[in-house]
PDB file of N, CA and C in Angstrom:
ATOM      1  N   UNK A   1      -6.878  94.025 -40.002  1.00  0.00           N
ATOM      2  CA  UNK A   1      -7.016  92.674 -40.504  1.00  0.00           C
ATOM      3  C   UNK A   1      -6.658  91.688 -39.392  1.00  0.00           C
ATOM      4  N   UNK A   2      -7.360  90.525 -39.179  1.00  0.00           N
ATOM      5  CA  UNK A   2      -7.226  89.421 -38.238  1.00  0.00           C
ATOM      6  C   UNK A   2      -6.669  88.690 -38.836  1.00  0.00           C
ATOM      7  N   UNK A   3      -5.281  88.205 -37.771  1.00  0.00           N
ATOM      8  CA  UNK A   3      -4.320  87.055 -38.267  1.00  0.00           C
ATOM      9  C   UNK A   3      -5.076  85.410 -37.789  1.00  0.00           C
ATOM     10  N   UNK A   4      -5.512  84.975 -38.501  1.00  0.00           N
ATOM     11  CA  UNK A   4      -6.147  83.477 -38.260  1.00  0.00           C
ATOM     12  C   UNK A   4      -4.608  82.391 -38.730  1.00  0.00           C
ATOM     13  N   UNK A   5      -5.221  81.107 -37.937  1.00  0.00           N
ATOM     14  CA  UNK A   5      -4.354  80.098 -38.305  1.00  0.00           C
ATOM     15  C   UNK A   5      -4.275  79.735 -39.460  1.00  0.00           C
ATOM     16  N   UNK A   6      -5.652  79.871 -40.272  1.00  0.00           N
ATOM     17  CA  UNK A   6      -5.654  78.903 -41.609  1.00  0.00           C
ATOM     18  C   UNK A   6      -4.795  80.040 -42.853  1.00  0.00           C
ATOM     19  N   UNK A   7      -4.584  81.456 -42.362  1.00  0.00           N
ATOM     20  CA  UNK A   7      -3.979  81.896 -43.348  1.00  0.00           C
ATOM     21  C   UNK A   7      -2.665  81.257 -43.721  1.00  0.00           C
ATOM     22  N   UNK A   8      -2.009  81.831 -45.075  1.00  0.00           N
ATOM     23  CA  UNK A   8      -0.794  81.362 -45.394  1.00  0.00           C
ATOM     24  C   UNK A   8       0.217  82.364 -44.872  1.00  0.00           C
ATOM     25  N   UNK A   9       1.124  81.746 -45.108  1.00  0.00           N
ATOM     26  CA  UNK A   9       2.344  82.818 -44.423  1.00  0.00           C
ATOM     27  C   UNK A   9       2.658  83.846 -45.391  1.00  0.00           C
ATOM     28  N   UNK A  10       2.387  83.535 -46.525  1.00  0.00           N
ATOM     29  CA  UNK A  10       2.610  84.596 -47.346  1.00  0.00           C
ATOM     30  C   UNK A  10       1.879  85.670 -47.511  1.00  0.00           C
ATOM     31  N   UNK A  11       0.375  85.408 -47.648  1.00  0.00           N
ATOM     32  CA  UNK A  11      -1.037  86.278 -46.989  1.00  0.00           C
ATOM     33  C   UNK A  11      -0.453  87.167 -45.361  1.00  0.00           C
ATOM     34  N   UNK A  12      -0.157  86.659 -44.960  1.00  0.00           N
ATOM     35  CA  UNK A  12       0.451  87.092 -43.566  1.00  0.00           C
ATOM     36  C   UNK A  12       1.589  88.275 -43.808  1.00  0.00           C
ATOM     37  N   UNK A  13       2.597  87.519 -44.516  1.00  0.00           N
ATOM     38  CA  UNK A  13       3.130  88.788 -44.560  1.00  0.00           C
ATOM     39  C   UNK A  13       3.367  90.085 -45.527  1.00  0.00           C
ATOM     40  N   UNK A  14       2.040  89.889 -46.510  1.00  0.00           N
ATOM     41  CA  UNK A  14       1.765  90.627 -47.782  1.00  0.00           C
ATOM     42  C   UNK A  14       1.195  92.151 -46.776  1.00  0.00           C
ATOM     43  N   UNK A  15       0.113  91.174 -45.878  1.00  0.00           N
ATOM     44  CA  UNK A  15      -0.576  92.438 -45.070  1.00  0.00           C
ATOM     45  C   UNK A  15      -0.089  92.416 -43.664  1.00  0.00           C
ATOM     46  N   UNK A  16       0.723  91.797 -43.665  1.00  0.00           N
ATOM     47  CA  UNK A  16       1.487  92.764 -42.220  1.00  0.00           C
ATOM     48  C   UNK A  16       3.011  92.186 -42.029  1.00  0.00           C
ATOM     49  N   UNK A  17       3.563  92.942 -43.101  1.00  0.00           N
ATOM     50  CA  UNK A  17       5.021  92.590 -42.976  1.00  0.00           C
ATOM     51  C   UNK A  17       5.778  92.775 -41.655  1.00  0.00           C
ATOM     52  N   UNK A  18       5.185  93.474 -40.643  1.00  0.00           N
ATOM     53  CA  UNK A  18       5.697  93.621 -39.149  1.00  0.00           C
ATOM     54  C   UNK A  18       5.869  92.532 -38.355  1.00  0.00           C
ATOM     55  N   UNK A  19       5.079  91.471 -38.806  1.00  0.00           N
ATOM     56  CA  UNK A  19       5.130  89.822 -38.264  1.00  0.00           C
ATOM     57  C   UNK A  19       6.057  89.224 -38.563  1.00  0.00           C
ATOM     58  N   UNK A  20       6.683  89.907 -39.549  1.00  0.00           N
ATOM     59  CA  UNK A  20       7.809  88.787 -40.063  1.00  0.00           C
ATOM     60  C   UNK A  20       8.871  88.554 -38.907  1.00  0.00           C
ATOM     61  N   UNK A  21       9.308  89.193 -37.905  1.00  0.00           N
ATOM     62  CA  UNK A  21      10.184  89.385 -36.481  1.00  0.00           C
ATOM     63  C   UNK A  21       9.601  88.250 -35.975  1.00  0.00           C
ATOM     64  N   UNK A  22       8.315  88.240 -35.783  1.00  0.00           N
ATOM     65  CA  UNK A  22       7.544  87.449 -34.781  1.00  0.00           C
ATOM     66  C   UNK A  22       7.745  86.512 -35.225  1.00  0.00           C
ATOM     67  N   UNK A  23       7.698  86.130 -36.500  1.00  0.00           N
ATOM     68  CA  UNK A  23       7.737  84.396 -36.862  1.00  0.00           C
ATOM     69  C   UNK A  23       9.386  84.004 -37.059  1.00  0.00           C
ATOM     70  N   UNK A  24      10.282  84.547 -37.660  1.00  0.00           N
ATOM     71  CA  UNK A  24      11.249  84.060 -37.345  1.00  0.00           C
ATOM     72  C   UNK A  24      12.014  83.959 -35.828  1.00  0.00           C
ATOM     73  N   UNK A  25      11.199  85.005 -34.632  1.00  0.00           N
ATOM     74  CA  UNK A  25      11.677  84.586 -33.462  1.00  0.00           C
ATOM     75  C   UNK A  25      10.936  83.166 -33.107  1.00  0.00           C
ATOM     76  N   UNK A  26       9.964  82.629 -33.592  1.00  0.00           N
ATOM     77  CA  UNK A  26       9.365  81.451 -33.286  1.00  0.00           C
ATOM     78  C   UNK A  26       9.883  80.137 -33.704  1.00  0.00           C
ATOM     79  N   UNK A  27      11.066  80.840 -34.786  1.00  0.00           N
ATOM     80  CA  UNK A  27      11.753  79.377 -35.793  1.00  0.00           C
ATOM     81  C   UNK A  27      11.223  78.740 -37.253  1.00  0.00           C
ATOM     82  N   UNK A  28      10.747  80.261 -37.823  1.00  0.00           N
ATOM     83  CA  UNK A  28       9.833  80.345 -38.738  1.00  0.00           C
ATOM     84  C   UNK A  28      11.132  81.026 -39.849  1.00  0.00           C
ATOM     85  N   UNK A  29      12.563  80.099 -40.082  1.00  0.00           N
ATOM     86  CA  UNK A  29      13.268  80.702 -40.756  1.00  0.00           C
ATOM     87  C   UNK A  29      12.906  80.484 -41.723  1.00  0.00           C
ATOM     88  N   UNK A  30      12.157  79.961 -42.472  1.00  0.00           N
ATOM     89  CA  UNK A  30      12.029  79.737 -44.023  1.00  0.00           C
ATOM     90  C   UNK A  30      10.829  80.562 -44.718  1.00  0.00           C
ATOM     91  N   UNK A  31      10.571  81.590 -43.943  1.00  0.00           N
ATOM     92  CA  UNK A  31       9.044  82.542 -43.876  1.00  0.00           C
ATOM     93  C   UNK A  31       9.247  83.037 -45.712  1.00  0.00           C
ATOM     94  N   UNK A  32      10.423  83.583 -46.296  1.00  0.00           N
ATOM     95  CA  UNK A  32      10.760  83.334 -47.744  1.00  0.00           C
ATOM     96  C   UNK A  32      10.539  82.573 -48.797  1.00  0.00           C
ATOM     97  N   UNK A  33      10.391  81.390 -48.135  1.00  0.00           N
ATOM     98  CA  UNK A  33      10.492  79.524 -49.243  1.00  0.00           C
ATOM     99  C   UNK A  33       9.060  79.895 -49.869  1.00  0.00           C
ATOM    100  N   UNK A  34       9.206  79.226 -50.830  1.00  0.00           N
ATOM    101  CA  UNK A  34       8.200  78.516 -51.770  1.00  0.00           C
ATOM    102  C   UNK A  34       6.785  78.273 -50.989  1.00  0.00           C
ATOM    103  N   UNK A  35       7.219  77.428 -50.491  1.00  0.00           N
ATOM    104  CA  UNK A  35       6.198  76.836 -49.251  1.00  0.00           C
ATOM    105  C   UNK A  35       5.553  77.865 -48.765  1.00  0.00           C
ATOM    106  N   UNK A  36       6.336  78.859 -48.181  1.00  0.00           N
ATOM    107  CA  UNK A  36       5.195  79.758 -47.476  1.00  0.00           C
ATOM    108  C   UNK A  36       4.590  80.265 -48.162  1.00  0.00           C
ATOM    109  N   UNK A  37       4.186  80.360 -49.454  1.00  0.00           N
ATOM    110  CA  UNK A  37       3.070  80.976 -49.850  1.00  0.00           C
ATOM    111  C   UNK A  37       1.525  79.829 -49.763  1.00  0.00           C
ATOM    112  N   UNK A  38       1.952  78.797 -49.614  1.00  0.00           N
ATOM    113  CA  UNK A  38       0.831  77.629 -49.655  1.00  0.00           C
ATOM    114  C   UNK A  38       0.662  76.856 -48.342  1.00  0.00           C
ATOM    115  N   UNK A  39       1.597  77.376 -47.377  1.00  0.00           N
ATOM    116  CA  UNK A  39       1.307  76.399 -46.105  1.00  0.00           C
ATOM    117  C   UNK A  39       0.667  77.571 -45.383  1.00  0.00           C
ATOM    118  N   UNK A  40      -0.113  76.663 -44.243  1.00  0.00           N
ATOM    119  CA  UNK A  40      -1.411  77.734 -43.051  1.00  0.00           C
ATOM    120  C   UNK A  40      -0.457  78.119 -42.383  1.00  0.00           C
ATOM    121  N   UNK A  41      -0.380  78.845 -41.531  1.00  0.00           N
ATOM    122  CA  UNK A  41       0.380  79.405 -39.991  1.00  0.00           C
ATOM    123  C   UNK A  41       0.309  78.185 -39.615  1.00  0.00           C
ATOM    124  N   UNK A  42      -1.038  77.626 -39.155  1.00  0.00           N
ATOM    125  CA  UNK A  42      -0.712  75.866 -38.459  1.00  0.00           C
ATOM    126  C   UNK A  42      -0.347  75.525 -38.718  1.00  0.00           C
ATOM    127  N   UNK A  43       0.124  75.062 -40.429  1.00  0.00           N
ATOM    128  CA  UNK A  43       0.549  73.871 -40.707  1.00  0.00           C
ATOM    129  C   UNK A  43       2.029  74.457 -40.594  1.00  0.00           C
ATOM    130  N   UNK A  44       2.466  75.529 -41.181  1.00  0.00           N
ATOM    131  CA  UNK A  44       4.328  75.927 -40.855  1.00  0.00           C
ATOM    132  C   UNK A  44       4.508  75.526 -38.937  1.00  0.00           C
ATOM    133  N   UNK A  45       3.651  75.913 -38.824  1.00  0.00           N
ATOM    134  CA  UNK A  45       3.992  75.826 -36.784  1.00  0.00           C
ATOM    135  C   UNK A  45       3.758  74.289 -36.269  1.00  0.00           C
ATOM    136  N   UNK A  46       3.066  73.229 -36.745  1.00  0.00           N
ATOM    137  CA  UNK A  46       3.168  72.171 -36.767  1.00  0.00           C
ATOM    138  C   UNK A  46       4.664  71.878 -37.122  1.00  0.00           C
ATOM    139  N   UNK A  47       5.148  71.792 -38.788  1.00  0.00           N
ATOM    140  CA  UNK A  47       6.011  71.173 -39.351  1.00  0.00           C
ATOM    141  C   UNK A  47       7.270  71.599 -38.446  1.00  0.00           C
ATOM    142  N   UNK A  48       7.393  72.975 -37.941  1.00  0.00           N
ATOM    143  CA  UNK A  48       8.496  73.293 -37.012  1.00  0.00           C
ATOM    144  C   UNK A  48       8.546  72.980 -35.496  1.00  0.00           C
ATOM    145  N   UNK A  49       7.672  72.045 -35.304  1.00  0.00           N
ATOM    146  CA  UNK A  49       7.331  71.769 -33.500  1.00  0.00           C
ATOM    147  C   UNK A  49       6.735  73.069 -32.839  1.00  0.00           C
ATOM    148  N   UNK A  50       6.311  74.219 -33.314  1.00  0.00           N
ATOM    149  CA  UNK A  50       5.926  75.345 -32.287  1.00  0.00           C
ATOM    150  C   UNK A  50       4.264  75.428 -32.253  1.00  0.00           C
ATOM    151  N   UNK A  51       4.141  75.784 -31.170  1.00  0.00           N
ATOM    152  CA  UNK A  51       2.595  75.696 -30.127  1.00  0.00           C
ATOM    153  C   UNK A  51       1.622  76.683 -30.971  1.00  0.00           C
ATOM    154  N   UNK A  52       1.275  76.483 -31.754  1.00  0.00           N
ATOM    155  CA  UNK A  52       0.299  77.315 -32.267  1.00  0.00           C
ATOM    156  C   UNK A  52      -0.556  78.026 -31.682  1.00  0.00           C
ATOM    157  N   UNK A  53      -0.642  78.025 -30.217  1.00  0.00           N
ATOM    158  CA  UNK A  53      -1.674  79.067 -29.570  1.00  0.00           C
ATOM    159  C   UNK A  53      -0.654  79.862 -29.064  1.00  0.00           C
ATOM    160  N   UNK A  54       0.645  79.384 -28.205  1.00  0.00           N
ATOM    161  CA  UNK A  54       1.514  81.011 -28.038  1.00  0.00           C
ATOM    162  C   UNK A  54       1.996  81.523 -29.313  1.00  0.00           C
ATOM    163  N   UNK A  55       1.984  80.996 -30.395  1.00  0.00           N
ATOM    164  CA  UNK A  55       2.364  82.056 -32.163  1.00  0.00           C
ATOM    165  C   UNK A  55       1.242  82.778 -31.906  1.00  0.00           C
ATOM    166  N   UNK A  56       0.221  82.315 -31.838  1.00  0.00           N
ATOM    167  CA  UNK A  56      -1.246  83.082 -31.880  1.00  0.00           C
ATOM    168  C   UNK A  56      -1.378  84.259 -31.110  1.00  0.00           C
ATOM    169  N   UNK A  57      -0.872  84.126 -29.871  1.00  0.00           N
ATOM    170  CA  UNK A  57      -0.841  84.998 -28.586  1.00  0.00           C
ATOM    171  C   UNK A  57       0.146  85.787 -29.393  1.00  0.00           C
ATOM    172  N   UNK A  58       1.080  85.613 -29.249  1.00  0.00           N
ATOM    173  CA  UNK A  58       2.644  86.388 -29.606  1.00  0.00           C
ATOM    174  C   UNK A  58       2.297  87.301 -31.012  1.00  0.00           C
ATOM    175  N   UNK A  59       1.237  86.758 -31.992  1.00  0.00           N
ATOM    176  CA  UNK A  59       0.985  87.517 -33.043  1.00  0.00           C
ATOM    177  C   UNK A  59      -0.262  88.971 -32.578  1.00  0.00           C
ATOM    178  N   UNK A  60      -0.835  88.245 -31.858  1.00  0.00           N
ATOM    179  CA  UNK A  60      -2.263  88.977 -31.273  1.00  0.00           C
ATOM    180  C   UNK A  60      -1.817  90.454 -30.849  1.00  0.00           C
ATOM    181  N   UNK A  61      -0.470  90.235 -29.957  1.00  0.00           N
ATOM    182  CA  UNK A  61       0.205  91.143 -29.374  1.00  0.00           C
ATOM    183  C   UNK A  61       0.681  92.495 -30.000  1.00  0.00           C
ATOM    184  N   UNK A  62       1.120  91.747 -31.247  1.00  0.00           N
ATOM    185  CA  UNK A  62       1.283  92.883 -32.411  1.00  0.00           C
ATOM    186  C   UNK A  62       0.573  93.347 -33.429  1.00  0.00           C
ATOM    187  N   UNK A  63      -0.814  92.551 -33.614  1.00  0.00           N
ATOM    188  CA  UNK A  63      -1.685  92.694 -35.123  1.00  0.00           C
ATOM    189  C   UNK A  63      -3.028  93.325 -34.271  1.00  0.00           C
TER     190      UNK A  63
END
């Protein structure tokens, strides 16, 4: 399965709970909340200041 930006974080980590490392090393502590089931990867990596193309890279690495 391909990790895209527009998925949700929760989609994300339904099918690849191995990411979950990756996003909280990015500052993705709230990967649990409410929210992440309805916000994109972009939009959580926006709201936290992080570069959405090295999450992208950094996810690529592992998915």
């Amino acid at each position: 399965m391909e990790i895209t930006k527009d998925m949700t974080i929760g989609d994300i980590l339904v099918n690849k709970p191995e990411l979950a490392p990756v996003l909280m090393e990015a500052g993705m502590h709230c990967i649990g909340c409410p929210s992440a089931r309805g916000e994109s990867l972009e939009e959580a990596a926006f709201v936290h200041g992080i570069d959405i193309d090295d999450l992208m890279n950094n996810i690529a690495q592992l998915a």
